[in-house]
Protein backbone atom coordinates (compact mmCIF):
# COMPACT_ATOMS: atom_id res chain seq x y z
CA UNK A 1 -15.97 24.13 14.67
CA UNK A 2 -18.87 21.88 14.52
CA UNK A 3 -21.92 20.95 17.21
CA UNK A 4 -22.12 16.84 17.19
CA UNK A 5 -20.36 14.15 19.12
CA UNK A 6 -16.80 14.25 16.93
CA UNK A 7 -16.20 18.04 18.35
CA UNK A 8 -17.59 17.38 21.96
CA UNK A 9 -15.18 14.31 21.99
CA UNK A 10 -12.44 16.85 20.50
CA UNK A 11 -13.38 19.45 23.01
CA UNK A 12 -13.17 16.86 25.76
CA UNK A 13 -9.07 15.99 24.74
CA UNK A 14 -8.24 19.41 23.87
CA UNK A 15 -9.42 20.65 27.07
CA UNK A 16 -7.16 18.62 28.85
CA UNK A 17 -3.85 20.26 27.17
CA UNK A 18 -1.70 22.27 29.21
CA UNK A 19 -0.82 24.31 25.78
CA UNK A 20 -4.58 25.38 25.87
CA UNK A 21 -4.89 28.97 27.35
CA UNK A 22 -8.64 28.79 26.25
CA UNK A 23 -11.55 26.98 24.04
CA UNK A 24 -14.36 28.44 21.82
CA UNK A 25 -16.94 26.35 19.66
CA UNK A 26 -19.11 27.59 16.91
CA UNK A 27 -21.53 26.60 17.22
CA UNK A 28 -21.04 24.33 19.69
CA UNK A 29 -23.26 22.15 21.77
CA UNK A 30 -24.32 21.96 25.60
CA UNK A 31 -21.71 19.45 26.22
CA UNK A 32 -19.06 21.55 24.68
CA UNK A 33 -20.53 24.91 26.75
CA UNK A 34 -19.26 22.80 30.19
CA UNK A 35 -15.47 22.86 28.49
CA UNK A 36 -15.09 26.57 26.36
CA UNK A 37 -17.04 29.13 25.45
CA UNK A 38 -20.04 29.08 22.89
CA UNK A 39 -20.39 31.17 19.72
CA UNK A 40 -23.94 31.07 17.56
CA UNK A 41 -21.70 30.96 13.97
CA UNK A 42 -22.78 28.17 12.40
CA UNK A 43 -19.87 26.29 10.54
CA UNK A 44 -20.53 27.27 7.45
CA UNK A 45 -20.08 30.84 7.86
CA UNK A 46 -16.89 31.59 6.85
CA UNK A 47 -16.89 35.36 7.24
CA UNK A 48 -18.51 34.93 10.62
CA UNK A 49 -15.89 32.54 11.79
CA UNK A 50 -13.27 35.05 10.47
CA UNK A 51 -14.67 37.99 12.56
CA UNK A 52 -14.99 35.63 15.65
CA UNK A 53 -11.37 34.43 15.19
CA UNK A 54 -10.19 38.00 15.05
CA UNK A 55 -12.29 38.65 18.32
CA UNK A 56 -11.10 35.92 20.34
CA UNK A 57 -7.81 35.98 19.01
CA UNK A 58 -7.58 32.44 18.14
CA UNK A 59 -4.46 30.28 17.47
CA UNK A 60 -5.73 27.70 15.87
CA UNK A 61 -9.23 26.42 14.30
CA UNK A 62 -9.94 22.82 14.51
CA UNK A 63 -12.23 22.13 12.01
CA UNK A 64 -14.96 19.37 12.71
CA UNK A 65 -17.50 18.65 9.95
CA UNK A 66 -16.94 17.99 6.41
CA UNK A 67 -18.87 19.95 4.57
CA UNK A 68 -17.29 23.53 5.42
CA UNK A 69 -14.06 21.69 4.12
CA UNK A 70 -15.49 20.60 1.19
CA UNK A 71 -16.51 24.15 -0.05
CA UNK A 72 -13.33 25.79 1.20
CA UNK A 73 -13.18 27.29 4.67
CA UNK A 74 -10.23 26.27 5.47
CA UNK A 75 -8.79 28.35 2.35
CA UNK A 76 -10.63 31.56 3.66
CA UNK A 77 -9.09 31.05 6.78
CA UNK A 78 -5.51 30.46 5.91
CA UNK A 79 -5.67 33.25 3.34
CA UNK A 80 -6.57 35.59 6.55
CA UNK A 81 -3.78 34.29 8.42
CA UNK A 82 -4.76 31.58 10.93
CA UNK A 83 -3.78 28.79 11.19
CA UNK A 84 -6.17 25.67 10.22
CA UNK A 85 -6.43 21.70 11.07
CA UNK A 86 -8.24 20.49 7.76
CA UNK A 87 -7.63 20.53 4.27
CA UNK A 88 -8.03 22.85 1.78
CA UNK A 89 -11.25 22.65 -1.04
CA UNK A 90 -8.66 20.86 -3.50
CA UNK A 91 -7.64 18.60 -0.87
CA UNK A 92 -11.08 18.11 0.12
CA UNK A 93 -12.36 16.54 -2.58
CA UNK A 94 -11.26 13.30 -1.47
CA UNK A 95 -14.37 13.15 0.45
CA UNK A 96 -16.14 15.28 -1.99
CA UNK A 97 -15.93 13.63 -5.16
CA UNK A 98 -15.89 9.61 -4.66
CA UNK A 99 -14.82 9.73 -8.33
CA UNK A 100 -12.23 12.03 -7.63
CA UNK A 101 -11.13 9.70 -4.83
CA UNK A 102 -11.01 6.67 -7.19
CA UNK A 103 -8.80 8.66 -9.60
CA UNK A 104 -6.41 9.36 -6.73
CA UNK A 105 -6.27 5.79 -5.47
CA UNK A 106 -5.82 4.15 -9.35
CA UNK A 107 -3.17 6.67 -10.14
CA UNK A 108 -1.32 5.79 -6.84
CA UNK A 109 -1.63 2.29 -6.68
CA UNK A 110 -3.45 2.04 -3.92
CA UNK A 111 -5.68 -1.20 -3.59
CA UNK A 112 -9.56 -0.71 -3.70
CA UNK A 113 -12.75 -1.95 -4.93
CA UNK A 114 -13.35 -1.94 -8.87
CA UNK A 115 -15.71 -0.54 -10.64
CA UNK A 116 -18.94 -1.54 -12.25
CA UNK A 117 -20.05 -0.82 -15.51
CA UNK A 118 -23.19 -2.44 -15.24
CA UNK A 119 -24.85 -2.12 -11.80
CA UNK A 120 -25.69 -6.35 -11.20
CA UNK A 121 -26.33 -7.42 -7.85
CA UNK A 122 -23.73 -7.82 -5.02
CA UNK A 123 -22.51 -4.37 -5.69
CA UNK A 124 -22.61 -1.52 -3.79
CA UNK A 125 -24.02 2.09 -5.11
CA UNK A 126 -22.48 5.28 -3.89
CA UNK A 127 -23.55 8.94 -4.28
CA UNK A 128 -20.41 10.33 -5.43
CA UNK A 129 -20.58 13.79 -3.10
CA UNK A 130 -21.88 14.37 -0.01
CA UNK A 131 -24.52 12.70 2.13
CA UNK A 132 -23.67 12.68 5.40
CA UNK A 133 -22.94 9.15 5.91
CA UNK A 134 -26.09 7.96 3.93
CA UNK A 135 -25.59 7.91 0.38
CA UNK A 136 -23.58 3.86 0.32
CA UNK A 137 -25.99 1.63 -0.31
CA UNK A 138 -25.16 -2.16 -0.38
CA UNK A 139 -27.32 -4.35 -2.67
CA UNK A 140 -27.52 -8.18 -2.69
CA UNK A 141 -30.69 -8.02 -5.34
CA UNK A 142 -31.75 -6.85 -8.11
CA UNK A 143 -34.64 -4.73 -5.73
CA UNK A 144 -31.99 -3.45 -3.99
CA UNK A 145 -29.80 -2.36 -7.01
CA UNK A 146 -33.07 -0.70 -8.31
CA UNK A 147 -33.70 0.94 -4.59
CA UNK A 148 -29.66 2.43 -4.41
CA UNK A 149 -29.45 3.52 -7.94
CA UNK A 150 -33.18 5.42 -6.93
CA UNK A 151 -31.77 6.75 -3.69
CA UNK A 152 -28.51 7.76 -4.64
CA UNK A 153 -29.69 9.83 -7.67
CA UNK A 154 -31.94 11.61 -5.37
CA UNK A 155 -28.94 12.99 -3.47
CA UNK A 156 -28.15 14.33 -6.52
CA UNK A 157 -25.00 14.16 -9.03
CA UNK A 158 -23.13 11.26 -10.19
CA UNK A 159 -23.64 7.72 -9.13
CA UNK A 160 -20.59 5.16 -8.70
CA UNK A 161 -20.94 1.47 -8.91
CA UNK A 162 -18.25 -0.98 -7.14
CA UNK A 163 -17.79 -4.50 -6.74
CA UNK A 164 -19.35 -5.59 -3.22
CA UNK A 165 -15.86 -6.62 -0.56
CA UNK A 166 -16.20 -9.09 1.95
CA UNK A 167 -14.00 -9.32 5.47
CA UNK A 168 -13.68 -6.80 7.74
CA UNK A 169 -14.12 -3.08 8.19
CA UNK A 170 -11.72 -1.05 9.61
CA UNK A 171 -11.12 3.19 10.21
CA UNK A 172 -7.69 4.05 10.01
CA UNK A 173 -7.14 7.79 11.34
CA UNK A 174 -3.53 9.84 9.94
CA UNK A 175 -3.04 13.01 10.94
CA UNK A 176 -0.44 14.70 8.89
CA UNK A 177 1.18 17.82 7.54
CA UNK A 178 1.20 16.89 3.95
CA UNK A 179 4.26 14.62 4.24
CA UNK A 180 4.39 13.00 7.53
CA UNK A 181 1.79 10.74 8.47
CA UNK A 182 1.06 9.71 11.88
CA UNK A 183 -1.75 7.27 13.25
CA UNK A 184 -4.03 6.88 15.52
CA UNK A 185 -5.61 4.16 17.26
CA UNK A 186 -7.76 1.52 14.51
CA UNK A 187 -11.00 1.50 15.14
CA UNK A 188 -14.33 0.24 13.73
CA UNK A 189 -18.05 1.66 13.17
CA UNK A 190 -21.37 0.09 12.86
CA UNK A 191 -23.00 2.47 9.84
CA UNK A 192 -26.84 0.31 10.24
CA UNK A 193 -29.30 1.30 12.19
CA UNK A 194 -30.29 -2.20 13.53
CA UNK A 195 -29.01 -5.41 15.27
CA UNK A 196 -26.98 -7.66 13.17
CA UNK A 197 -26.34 -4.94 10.50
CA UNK A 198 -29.79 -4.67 9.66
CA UNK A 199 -31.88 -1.99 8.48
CA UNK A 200 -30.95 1.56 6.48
CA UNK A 201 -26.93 2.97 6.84
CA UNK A 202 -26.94 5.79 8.99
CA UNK A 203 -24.04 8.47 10.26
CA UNK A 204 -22.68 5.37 12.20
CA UNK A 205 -24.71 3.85 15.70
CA UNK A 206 -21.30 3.06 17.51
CA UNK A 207 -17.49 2.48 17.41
CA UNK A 208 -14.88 0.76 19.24
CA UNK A 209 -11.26 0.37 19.53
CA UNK A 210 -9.08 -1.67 18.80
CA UNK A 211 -9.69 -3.92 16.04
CA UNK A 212 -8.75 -7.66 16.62
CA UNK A 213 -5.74 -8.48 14.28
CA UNK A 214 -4.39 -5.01 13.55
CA UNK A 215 -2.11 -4.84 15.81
CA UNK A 216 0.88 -1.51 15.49
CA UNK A 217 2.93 -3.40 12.70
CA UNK A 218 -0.23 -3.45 10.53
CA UNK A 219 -1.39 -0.08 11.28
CA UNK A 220 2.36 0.85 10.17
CA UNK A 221 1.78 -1.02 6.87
CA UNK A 222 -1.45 0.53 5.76
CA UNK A 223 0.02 3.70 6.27
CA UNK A 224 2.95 2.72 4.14
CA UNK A 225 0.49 1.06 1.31
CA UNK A 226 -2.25 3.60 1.73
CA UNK A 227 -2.24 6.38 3.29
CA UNK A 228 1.22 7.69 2.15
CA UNK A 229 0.59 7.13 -1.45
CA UNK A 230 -1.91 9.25 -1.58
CA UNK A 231 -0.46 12.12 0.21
CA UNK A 232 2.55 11.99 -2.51
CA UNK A 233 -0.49 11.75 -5.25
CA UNK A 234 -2.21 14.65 -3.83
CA UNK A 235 0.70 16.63 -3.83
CA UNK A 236 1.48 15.58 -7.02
CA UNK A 237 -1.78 17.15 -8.12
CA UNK A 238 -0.58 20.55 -6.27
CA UNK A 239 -3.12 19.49 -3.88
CA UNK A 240 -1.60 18.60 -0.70
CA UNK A 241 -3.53 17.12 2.43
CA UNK A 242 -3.07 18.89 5.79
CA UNK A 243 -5.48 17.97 8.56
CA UNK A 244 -7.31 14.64 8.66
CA UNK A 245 -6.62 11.72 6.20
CA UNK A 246 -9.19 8.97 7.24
CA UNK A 247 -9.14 5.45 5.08
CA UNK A 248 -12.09 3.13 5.82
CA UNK A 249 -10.59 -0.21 4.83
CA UNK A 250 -12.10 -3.61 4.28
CA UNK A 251 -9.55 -6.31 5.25
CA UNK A 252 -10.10 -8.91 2.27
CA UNK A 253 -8.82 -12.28 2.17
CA UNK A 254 -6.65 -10.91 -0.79
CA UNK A 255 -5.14 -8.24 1.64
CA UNK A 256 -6.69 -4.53 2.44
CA UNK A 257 -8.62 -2.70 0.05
CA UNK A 258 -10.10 1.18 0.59
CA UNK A 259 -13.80 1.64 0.38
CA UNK A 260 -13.74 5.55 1.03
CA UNK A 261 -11.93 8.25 1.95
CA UNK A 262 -12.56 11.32 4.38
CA UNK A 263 -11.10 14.08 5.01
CA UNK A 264 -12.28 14.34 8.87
CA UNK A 265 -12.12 12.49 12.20
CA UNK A 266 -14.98 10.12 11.80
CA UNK A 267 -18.25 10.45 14.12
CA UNK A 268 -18.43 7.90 16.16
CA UNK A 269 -14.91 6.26 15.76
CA UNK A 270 -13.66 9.64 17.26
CA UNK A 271 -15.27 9.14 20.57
CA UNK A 272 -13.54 5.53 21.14
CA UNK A 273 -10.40 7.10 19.51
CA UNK A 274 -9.47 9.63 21.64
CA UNK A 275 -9.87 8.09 24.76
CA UNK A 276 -6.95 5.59 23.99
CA UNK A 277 -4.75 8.77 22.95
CA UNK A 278 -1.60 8.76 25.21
CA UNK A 279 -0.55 11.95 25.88
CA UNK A 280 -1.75 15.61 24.14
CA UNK A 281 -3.86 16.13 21.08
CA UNK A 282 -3.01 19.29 20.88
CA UNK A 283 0.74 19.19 19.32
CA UNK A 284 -0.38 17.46 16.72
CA UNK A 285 -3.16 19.16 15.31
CA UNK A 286 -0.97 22.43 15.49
CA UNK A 287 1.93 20.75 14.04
CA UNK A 288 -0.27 19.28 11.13
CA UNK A 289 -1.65 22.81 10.75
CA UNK A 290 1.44 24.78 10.40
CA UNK A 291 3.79 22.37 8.95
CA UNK A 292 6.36 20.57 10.66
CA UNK A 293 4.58 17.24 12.33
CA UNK A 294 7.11 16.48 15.30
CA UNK A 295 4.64 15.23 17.87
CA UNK A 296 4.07 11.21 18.13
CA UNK A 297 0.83 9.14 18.70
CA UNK A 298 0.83 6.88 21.48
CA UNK A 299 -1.83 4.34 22.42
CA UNK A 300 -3.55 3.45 25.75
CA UNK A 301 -3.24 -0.10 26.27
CA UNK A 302 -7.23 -0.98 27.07
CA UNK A 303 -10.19 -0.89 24.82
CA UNK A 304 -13.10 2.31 24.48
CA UNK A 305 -16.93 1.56 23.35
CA UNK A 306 -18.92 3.90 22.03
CA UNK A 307 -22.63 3.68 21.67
CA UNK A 308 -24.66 6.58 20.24
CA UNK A 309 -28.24 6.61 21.08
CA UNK A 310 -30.83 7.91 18.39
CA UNK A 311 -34.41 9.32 17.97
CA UNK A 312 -36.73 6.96 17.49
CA UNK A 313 -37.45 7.60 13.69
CA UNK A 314 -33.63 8.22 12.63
CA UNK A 315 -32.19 8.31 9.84
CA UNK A 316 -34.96 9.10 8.65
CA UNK A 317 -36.10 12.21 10.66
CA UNK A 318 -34.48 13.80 13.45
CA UNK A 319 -35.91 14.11 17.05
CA UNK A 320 -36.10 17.54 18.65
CA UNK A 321 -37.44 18.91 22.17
CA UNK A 322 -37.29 15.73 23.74
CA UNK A 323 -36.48 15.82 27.53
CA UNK A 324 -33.32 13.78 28.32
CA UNK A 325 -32.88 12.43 31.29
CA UNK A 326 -29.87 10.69 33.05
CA UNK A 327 -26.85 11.91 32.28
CA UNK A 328 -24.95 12.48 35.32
CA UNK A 329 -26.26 8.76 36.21
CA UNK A 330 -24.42 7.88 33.52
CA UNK A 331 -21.17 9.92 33.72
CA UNK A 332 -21.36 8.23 37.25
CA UNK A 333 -20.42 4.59 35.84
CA UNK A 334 -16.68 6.26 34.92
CA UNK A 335 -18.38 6.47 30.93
CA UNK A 336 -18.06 9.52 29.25
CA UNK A 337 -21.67 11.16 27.57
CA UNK A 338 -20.41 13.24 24.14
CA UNK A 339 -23.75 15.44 22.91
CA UNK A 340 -24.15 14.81 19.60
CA UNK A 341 -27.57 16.43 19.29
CA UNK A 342 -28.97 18.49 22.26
CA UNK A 343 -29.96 21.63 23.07
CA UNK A 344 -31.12 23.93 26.40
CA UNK A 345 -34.27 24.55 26.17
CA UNK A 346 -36.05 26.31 29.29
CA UNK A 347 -33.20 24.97 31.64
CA UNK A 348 -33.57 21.45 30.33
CA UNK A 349 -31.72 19.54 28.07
CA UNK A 350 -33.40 18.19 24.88
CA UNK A 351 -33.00 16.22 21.98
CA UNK A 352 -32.03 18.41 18.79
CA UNK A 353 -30.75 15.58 15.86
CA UNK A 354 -31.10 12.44 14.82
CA UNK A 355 -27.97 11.43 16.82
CA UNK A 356 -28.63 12.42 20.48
CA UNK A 357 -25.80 11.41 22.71
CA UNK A 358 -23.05 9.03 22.43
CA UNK A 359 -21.61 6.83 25.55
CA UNK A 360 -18.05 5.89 25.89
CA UNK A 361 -16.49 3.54 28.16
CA UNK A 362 -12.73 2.09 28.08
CA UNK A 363 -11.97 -0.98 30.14
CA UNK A 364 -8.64 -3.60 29.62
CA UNK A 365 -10.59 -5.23 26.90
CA UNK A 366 -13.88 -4.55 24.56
CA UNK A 367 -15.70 -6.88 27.09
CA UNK A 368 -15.11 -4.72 29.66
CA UNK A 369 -15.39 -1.10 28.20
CA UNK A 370 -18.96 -2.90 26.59
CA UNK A 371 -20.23 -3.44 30.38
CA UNK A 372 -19.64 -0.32 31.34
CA UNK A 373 -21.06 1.50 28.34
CA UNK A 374 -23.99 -0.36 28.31
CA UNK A 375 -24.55 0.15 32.23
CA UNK A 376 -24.46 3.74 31.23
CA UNK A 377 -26.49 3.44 28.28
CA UNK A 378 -29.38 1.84 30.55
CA UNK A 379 -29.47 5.26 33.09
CA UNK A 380 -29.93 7.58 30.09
CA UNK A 381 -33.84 7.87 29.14
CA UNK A 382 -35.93 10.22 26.33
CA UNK A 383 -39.02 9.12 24.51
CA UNK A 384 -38.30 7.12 21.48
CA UNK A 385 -34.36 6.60 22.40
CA UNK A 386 -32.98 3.77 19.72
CA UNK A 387 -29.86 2.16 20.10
CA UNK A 388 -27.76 -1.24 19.03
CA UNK A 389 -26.73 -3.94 21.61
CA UNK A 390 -24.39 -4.90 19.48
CA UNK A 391 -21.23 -2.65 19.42
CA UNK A 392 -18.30 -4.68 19.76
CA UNK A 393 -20.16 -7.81 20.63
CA UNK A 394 -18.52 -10.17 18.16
CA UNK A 395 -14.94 -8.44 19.39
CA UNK A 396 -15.43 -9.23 22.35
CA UNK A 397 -16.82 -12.58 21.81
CA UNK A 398 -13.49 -13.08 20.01
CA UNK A 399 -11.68 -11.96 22.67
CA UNK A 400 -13.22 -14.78 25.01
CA UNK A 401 -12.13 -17.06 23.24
CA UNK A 402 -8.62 -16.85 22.40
């Protein structure tokens, strides 16, 4: 369910599972029509999802987006008897209520940023619900305190204040079953629009994998210090989390802390994810869904790059009927292209989002996988096309030089 990048990249490694007898997407997305078949529900509509599930006789609905979770889909679902990968409304809140979130994480002793009472620069201002990736706003002056607190209240609801973290960012993926927690590869996003972390945050302009120093112990700690505290909490709160539990982590010099959580595979950490998933996707999501997580998580050795490319005025408007151009130039250079917002129109494909198309490439390090994404990135053309040099330049850089 869904029609971005995150489900074409999910389509892509779902498609490849000999389990699969067959694949439908509602809505969907061009890229996802080459894989399954194509339904015009939008993911929101739970009743129409319902009928098309009874239709098509599906096993199992993978949900994509957050927002359907949020409000409870995955409850309508499961109370009509199929089976779901994503939490239910209660659960949900995790990502819905960064307030909520905090409670969960103070009560369970997980490490994260404090509070603020008084909003004084650094700090960083959050919209405490939903905003697509848009409503964190980091502020290193009093202008910019003014600007969040302005921006986030026009989101609407509350507004949260939190000290500002320094070090480095990390997404840490566990799918589980409400007790078992199992991770996937680390990876790491670049939420501003520009060069050098400049300019507005955005749903995220790239990704890659893996992080430099968080190697498999460490990704086995943080799921022992955060992750699987919070599933016990949750429960606790007869609210346990099935589906999705993503942590985005700052690693402090005084040891990890969480900034947020979601309750989703990220977009675009998904598409540099996957690719280093050894073996099926598919046992796992089912086995998180129904109960019973058996199924393990192993990693390619290697490194994956994403880089999305944007309309020219994102984030703040989208781009659509746009011709695209280069694509199978692209796909030529062994990357993979994941729509993230296209659409047919006339026989051509055209921009339909504010996130167009996002290029992955693996290669046996980030240097590599970055050469080849970035060849790709250079054969793909529309009017207005924005995208960062950047992703997983200083990791690679790194990598040089030890």
């Amino acid at each position: 369910m869904g029609s971005g990048g995150r489900e074409h990249a999910l389509a892509w490694k779902l498609a490849s599972s000999p389990d699969l007898d067959e694949l439908h997407a509602a809505p969907g997305n061009p890229g996802i029509a080459t894989l399954g078949t194509c339904h015009p529900v939008r993911a929101e509509d739970g009743d129409g999802l319902l009928a098309l599930c009874r239709e098509a006789a599906i096993d199992l609905v993978v949900v994509g987006p957050e927002a359907p979770l949020v409000v409870g889909l995955a409850d309508t679902l499961r109370r009509n008897g199929v089976a779901v990968f994503g939490p239910t409304r209660s659960a949900a809140r995790i990502e819905g209520s960064k307030s909520f979130a905090k409670e969960v994480l103070e009560a369970s002793g997980v490490p994260t940023a404090r509070r603020l009472s008084t909003p004084e620069p650094p700090c960083v201002v959050k919209a405490d619900g939903l905003a697509a990736g848009k409503g964190v706003f980091v502020c290193h002056t009093r202008d910019e305190v003014d600007a969040g607190l302005r921006s986030a209240a026009a989101l609407g609801g509350d507004v949260l204040v939190e000290e500002l973290l320094e070090g480095e960012e990390v997404s840490l993926f566990a799918i589980t079953d409400g007790t078992r927690a199992v991770a996937l590869a680390p990876s790491q996003d670049f939420k501003r629009v520009g060069d050098g972390d400049t300019g507005p945050n955005t749903g995220g302009m790239g990704s890659y994998s893996p992080v430099p120093g968080v190697g498999e112990p460490d990704v086995e700690e943080l799921l022992d210090s955060v992750h699987r505290p919070v599933l016990a909490e949750l429960a606790r709160r007869d609210a346990p989390f099935t589906g999705l539990l993503y942590a985005g982590l700052m690693l402090t010099d005084e040891g990890p802390r969480v900034l947020e959580f979601n309750c989703r595979f990220g977009d675009p950490e998904t598409q540099s994810v996957l690719p280093r998933l050894n073996g099926d996707l598919l046992p796992l999501l089912w086995g998180a869904a129904v109960g019973g997580l058996e199924a393990e998580a192993g990693v390619r050795d290697g490194a994956a790059v994403t880089v999305v490319l944007a309309g020219g005025e994102y984030p703040a408007r989208s781009d659509t009927g746009t011709l695209i151009e280069g694509i199978e130039d692209a796909e030529a250079t062994g990357a993979l292209v994941f729509h993230a917002g296209t659409a047919r129109q006339d026989g051509r494909l055209v921009t339909n989002g504010g996130r167009v198309l996002a290029v992955t490439a693996t290669g046996d390090d980030v240097g590599a996988a970055r050469a080849t994404a970035y060849e790709a990135v250079d054969r793909i053309s529309f009017a207005g096309m924005r995208f960062r040099r950047d992703i997983g330049l200083a990791a690679a850089e790194q990598h040089v030089r030890s």
